[in-house]
Each structure stands twice: as C-alpha cells, then as structure tokens.
N, C-alpha and C. Protein backbone atom coordinates (compact mmCIF):
# COMPACT_ATOMS: atom_id res chain seq x y z
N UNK A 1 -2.47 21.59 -4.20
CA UNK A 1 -3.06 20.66 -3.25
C UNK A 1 -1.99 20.13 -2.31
N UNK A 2 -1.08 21.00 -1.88
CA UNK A 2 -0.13 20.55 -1.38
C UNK A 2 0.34 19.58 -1.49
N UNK A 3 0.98 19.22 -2.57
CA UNK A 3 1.71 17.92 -2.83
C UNK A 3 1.17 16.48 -2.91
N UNK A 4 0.20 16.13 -2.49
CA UNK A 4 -0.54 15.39 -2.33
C UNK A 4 -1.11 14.25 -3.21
N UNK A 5 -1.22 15.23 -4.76
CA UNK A 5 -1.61 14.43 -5.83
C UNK A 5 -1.01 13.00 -6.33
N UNK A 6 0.04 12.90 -6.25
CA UNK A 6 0.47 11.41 -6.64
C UNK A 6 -0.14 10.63 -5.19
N UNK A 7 0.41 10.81 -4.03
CA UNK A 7 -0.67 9.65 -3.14
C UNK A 7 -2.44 9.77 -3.49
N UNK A 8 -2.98 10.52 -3.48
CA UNK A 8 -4.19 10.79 -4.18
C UNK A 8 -4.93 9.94 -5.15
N UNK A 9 -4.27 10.13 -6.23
CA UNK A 9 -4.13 9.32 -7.31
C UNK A 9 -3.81 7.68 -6.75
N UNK A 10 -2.95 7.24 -6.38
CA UNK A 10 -3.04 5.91 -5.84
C UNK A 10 -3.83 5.29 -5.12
N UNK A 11 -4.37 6.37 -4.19
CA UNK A 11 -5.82 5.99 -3.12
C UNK A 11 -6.73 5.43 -4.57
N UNK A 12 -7.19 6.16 -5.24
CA UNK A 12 -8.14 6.35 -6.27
C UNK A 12 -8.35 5.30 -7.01
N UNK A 13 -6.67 5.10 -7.35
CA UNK A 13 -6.63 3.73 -8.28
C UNK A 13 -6.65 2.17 -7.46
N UNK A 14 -5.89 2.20 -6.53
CA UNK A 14 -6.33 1.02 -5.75
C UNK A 14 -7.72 0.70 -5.09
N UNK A 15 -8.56 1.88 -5.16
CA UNK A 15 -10.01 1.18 -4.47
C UNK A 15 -10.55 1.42 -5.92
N UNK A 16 -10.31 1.51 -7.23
CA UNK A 16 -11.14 0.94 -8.02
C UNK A 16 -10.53 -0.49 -8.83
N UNK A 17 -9.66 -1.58 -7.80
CA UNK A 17 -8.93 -2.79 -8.29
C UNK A 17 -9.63 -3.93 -7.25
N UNK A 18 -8.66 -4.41 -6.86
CA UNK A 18 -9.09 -6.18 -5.96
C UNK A 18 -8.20 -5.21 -5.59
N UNK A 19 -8.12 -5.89 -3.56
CA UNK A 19 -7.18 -5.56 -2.60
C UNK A 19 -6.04 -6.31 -2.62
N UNK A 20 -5.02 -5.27 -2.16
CA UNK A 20 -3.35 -5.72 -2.78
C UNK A 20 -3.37 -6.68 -0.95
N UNK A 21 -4.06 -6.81 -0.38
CA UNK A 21 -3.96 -7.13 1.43
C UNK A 21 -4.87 -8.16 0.97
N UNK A 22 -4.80 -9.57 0.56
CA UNK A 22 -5.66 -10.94 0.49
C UNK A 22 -5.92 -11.41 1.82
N UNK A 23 -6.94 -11.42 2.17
CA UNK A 23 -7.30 -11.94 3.39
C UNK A 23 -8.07 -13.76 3.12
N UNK A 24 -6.78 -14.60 3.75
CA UNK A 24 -7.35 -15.91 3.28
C UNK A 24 -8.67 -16.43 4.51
N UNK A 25 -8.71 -17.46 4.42
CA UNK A 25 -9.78 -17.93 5.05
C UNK A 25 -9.87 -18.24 6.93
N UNK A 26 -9.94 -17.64 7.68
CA UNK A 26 -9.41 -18.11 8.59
C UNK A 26 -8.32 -17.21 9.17
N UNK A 27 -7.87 -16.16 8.86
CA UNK A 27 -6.52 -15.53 9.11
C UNK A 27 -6.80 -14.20 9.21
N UNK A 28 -7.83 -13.66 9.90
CA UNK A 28 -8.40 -12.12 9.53
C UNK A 28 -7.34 -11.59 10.65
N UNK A 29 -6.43 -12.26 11.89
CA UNK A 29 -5.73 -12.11 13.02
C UNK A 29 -4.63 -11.10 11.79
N UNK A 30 -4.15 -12.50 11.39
CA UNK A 30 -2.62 -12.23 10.44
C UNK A 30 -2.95 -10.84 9.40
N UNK A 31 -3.65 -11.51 8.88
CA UNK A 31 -3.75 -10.59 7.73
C UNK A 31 -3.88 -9.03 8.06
N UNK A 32 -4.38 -8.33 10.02
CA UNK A 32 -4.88 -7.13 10.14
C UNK A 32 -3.56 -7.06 10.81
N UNK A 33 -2.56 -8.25 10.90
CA UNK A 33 -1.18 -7.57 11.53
C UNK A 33 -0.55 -6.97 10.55
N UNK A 34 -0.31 -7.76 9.14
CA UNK A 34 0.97 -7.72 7.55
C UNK A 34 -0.11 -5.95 7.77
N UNK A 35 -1.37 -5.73 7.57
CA UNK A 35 -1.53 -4.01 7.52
C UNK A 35 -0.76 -3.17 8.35
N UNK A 36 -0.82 -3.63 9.38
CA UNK A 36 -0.33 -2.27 10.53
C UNK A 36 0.78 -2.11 9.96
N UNK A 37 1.30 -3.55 9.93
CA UNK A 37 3.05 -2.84 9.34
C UNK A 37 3.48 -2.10 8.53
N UNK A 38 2.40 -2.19 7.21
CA UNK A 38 2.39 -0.95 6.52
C UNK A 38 1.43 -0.32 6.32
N UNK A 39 0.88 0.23 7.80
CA UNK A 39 0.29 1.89 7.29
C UNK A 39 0.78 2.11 8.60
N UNK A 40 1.59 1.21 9.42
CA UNK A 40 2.67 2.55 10.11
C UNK A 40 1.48 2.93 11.41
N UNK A 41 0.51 1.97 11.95
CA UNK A 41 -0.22 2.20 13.11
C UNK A 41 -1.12 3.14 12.66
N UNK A 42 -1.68 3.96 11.77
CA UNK A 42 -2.58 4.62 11.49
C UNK A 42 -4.00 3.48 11.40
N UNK A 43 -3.96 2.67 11.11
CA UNK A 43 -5.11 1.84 11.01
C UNK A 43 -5.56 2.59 9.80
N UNK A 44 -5.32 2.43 8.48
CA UNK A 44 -5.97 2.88 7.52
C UNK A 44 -5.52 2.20 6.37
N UNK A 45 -6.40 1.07 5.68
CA UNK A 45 -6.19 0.95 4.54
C UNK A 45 -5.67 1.55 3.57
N UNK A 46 -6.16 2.92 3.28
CA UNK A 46 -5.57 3.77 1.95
C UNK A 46 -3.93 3.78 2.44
N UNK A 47 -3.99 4.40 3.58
CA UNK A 47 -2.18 4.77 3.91
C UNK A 47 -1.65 3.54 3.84
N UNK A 48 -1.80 2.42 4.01
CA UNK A 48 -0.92 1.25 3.70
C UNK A 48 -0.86 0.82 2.25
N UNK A 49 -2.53 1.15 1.88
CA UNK A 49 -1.66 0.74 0.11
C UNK A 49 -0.53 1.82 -0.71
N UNK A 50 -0.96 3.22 -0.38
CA UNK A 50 0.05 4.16 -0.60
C UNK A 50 1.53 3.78 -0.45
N UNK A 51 1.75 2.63 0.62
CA UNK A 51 3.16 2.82 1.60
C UNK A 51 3.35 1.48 0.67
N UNK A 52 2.33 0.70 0.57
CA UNK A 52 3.24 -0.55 -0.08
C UNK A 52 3.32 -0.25 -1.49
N UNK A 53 2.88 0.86 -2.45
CA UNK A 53 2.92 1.12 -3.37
C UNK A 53 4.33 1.75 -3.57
N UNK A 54 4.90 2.25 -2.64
CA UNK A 54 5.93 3.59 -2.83
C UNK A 54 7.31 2.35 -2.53
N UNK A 55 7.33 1.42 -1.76
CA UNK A 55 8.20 1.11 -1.32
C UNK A 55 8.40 -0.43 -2.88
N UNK A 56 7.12 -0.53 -3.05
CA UNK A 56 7.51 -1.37 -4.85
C UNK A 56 8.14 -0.53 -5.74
N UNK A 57 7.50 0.96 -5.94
CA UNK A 57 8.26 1.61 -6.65
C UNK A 57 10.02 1.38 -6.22
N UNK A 58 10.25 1.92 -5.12
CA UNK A 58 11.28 1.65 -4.72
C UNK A 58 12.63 0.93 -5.01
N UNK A 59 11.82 -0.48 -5.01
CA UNK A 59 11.93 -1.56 -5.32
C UNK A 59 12.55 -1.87 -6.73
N UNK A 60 11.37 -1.50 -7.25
CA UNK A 60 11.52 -1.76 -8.71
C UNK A 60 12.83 -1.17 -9.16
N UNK A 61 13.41 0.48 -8.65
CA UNK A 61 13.98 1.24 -9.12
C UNK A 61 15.61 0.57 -8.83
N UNK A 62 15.35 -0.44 -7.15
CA UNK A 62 16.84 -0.29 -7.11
C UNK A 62 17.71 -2.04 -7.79
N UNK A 63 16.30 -2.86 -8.06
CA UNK A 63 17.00 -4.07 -8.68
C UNK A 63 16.80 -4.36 -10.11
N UNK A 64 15.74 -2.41 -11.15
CA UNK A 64 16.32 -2.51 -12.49
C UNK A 64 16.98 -1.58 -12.64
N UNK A 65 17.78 -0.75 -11.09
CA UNK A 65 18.95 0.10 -12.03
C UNK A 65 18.28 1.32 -12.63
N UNK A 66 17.41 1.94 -12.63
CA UNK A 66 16.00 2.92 -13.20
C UNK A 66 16.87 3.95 -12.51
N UNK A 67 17.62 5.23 -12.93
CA UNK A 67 18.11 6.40 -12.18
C UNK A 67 17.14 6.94 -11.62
C-alpha cells in the first residue's frame, strides 16, 4: 500500500477518539488557525492529526532519549 499503513492506521484511530484540536467556545477563528499550522495548508483534519501525531512521537523520542 505504498507505505502508507502507519499514517492509515492513525487516521483510523484518531476518528474513533475525542478530537486532539478542542475547539472552545467562541474561538472557531483560532482554533481553524492552530489546524492549518499543522496540516501544512491542506485544510484537512486527518493530515493534521497525522502531523501532530508524528511530531509527539518525535518528541517523546528526543526528551526520553528512546534510540
């Protein structure tokens, strides 16, 4: 499937959770800006949770030291 399967899999699992993008009361402005930034101007939910998923991994890897 051309490589694909691990983003795949994350699409999958994040639309069967609560949205990682909280939209408070009043702020639908803000809240559709914090997206663009991460899905990178595609306007697409899935690609931004993918992107904020990869960049926690990331994350995780470089402040526990995880080779």
């Amino acid at each position: 499937m051309l490589g694909l399967l691990p983003e795949c899999l994350i699409i999958a699992a994040a639309m069967h959770t609560r949205p990682i993008f909280q939209q408070p009361f009043n702020k639908h402005v803000e809240t559709f800006r914090h997206k663009i930034k991460w899905d990178r101007g595609m306007h697409s939910d899935p690609i931004a949770t993918v992107n904020a998923y990869k960049v926690r991994i990331m994350m995780m890897r470089i402040f526990t030291f995880i080779p």
